[in-house]
C-alpha atoms as a PDB file:
ATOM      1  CA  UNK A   1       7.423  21.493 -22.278  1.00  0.00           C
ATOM      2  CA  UNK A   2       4.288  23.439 -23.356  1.00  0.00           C
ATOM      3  CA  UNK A   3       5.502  26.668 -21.771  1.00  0.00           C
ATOM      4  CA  UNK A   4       8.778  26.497 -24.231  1.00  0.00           C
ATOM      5  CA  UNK A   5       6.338  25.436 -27.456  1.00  0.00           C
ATOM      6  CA  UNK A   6       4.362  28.564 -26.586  1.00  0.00           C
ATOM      7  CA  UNK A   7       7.779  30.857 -25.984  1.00  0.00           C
ATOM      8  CA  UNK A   8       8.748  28.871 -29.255  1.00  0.00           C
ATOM      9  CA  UNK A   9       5.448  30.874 -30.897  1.00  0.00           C
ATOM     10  CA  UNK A  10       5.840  34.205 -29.029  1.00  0.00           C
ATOM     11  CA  UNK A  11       9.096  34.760 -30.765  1.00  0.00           C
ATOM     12  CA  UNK A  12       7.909  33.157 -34.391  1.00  0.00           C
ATOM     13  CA  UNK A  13       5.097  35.987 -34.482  1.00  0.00           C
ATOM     14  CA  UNK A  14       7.472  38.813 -32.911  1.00  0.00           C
ATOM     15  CA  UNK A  15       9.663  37.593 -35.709  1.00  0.00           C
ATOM     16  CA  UNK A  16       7.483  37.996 -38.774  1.00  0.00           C
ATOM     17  CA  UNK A  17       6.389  41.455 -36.905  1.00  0.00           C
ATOM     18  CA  UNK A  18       2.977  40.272 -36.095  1.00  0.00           C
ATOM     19  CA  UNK A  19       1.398  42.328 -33.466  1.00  0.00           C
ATOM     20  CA  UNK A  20      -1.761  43.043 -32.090  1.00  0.00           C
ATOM     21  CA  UNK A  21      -2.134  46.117 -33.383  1.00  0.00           C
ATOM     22  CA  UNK A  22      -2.518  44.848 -37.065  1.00  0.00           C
ATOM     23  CA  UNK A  23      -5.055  42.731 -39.402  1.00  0.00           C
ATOM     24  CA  UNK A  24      -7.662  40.744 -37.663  1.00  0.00           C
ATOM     25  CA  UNK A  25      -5.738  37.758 -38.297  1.00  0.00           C
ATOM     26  CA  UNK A  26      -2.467  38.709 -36.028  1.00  0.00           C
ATOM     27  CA  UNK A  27      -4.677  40.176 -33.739  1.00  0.00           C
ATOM     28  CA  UNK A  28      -6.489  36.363 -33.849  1.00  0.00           C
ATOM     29  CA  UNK A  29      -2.913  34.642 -33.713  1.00  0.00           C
ATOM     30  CA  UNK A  30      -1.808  36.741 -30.903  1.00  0.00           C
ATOM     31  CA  UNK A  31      -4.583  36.066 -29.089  1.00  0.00           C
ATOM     32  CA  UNK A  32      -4.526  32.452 -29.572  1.00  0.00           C
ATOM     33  CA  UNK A  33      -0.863  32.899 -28.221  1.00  0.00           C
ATOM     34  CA  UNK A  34      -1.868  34.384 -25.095  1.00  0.00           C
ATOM     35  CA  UNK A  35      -4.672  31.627 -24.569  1.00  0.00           C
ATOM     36  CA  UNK A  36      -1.985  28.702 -25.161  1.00  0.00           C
ATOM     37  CA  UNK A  37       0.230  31.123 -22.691  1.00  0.00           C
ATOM     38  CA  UNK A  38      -2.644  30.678 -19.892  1.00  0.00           C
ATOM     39  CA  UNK A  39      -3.333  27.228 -20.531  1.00  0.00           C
ATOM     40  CA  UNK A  40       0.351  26.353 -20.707  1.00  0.00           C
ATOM     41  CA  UNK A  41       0.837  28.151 -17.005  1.00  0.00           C
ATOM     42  CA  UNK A  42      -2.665  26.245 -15.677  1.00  0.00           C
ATOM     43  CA  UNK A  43      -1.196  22.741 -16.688  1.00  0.00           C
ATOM     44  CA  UNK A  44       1.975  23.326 -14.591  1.00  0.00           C
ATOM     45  CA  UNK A  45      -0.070  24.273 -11.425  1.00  0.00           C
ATOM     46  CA  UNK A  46      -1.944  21.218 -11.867  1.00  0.00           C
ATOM     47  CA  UNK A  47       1.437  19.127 -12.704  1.00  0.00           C
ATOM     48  CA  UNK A  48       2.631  20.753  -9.428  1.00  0.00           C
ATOM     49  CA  UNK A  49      -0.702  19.772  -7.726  1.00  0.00           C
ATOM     50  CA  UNK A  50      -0.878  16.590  -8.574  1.00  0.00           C
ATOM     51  CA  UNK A  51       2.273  15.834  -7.818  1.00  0.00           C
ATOM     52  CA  UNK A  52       1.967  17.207  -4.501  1.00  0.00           C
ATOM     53  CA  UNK A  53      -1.294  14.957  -4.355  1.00  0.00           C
ATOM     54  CA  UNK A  54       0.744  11.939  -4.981  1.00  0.00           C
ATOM     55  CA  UNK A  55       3.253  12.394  -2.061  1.00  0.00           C
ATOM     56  CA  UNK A  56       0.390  12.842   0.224  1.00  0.00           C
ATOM     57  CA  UNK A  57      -1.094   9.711  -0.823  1.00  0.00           C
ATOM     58  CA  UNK A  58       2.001   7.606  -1.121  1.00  0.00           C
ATOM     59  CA  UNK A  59       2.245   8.825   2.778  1.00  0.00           C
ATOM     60  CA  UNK A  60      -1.262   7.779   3.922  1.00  0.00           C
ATOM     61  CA  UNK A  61      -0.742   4.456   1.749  1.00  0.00           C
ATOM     62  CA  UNK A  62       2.657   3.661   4.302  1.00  0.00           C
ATOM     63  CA  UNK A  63       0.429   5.087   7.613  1.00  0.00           C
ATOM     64  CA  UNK A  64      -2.121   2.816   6.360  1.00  0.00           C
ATOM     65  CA  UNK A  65       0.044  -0.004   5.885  1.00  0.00           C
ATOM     66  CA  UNK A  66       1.637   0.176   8.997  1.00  0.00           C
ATOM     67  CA  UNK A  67      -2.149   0.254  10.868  1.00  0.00           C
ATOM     68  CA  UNK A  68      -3.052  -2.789   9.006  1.00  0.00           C
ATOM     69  CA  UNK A  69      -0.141  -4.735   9.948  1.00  0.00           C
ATOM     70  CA  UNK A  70      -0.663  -3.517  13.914  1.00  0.00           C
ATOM     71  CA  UNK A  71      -4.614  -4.713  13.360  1.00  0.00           C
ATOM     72  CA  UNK A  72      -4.776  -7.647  10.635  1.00  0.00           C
ATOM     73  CA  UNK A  73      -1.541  -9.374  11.012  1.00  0.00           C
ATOM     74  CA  UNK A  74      -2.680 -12.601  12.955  1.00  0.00           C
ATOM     75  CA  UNK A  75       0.493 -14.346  13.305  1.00  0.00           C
ATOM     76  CA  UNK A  76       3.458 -13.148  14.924  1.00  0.00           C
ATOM     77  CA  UNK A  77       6.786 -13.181  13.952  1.00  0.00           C
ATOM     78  CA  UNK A  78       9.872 -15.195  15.652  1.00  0.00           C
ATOM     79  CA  UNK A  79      13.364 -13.979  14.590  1.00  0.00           C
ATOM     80  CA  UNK A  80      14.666 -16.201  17.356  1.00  0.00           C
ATOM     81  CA  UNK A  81      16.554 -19.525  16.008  1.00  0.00           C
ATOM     82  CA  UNK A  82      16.425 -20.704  19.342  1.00  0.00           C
ATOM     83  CA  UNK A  83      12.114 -21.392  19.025  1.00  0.00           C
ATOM     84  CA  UNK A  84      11.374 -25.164  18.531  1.00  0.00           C
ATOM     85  CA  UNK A  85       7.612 -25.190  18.542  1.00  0.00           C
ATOM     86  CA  UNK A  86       5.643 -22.021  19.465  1.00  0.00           C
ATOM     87  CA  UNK A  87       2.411 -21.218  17.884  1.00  0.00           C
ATOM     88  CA  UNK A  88       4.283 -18.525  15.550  1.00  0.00           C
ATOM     89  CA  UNK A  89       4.736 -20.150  12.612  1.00  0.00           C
ATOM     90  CA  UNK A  90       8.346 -19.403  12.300  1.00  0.00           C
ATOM     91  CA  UNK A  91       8.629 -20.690  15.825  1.00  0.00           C
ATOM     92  CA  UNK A  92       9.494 -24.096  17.266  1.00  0.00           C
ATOM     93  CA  UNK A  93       8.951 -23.653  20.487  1.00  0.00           C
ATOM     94  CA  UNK A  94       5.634 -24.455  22.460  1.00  0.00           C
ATOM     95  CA  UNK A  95       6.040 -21.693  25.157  1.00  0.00           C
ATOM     96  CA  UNK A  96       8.623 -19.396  23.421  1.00  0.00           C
ATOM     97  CA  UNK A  97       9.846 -16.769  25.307  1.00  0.00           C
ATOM     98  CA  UNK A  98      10.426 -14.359  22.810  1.00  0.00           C
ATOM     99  CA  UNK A  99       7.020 -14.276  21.665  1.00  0.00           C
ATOM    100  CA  UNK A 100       3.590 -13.084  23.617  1.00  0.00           C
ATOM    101  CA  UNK A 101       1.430 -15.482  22.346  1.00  0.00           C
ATOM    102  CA  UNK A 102       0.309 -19.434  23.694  1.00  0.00           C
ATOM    103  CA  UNK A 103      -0.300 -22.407  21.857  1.00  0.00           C
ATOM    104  CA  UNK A 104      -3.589 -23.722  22.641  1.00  0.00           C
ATOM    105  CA  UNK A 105      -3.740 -27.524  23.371  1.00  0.00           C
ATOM    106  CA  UNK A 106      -6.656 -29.896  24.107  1.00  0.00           C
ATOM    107  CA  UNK A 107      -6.819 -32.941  26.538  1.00  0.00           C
ATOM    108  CA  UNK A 108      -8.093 -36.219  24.625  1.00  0.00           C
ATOM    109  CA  UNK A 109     -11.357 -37.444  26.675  1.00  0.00           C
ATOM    110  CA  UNK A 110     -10.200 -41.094  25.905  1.00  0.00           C
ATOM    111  CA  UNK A 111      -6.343 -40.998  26.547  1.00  0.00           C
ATOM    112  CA  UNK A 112      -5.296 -37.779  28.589  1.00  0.00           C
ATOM    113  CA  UNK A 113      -3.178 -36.838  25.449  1.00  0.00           C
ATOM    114  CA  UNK A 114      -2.382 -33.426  24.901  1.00  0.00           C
ATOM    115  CA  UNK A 115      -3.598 -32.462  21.366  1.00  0.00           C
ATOM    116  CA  UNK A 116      -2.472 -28.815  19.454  1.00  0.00           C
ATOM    117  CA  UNK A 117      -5.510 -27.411  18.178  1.00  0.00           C
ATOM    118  CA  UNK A 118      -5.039 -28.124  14.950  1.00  0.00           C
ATOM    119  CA  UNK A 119      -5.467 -32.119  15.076  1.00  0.00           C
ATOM    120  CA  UNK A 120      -9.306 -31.802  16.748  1.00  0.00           C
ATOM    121  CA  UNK A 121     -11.288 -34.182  14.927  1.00  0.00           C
ATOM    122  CA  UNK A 122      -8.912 -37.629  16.363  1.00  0.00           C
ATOM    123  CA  UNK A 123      -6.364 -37.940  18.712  1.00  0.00           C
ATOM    124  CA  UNK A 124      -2.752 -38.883  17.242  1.00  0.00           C
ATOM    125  CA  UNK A 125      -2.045 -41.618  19.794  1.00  0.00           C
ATOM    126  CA  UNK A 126      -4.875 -42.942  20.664  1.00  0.00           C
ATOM    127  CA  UNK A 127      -7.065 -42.246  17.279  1.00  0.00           C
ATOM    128  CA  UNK A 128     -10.186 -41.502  19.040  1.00  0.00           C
ATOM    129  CA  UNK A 129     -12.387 -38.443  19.064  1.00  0.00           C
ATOM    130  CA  UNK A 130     -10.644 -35.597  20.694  1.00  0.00           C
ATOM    131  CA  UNK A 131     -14.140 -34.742  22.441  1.00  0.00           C
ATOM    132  CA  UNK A 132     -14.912 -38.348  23.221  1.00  0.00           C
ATOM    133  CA  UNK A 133     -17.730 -40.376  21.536  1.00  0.00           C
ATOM    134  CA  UNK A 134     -20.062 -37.816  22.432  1.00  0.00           C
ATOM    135  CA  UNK A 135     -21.235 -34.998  20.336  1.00  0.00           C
END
């Protein structure tokens, strides 16, 4: 868009014959048409540049995204219907085969129970300490 403004200005001074070789002032507006040339040309590489930069980026942003999801992601995902209680939390299933992952249970100290991990503090049959009465 600059590049054609400038163009638009190198023909409006070829039309009203200003050159170079005249006044001071056409030699000053030629001049100033040559500079706006340059700059015109410099903001295209860098619009070519940046763009280039922003591919590049969007790339390392998806490479970094998949990385995170291979390191961070704790829980793992069961797209089987068949899972009744696994410790995926889309699973059902305690020991689902479709997953490679355990649930980890506790035995109550009072009762024999076995506890998931999430309901520590008292055991849901017996209502006692998981750990027992001691500390």
């Amino acid at each position: 868009m600059i590049k054609e403004k400038v163009e638009y200005l190198r023909g409006l001074a070829d039309g009203l014959n200003i050159s170079a070789n005249d006044d001071s002032t056409s030699k000053l507006l030629r001049a100033i048409i040559d500079c706006l040339s340059d700059i015109a040309d410099s903001v295209d590489e860098n619009t070519d540049m940046i763009d280039s930069i922003n591919d590049d980026l969007d790339e390392v942003y998806e490479t970094l995204d998949v990385y995170d999801e291979l390191i961070f992601d704790d829980e793992e995902d069961c797209d089987y219907d068949d899972c009744d209680d696994c410790c995926c939390e889309d699973c059902e299933e305690e020991d689902c085969e479709h997953c490679d992952c355990e649930k980890p249970n506790v035995i109550c100290a009072s009762c024999g129970e076995e506890i998931d991990l999430d309901e520590l503090l008292n055991c849901p049959v017996c209502h006692k300490p998981v750990f027992g009465d001691k500390e």
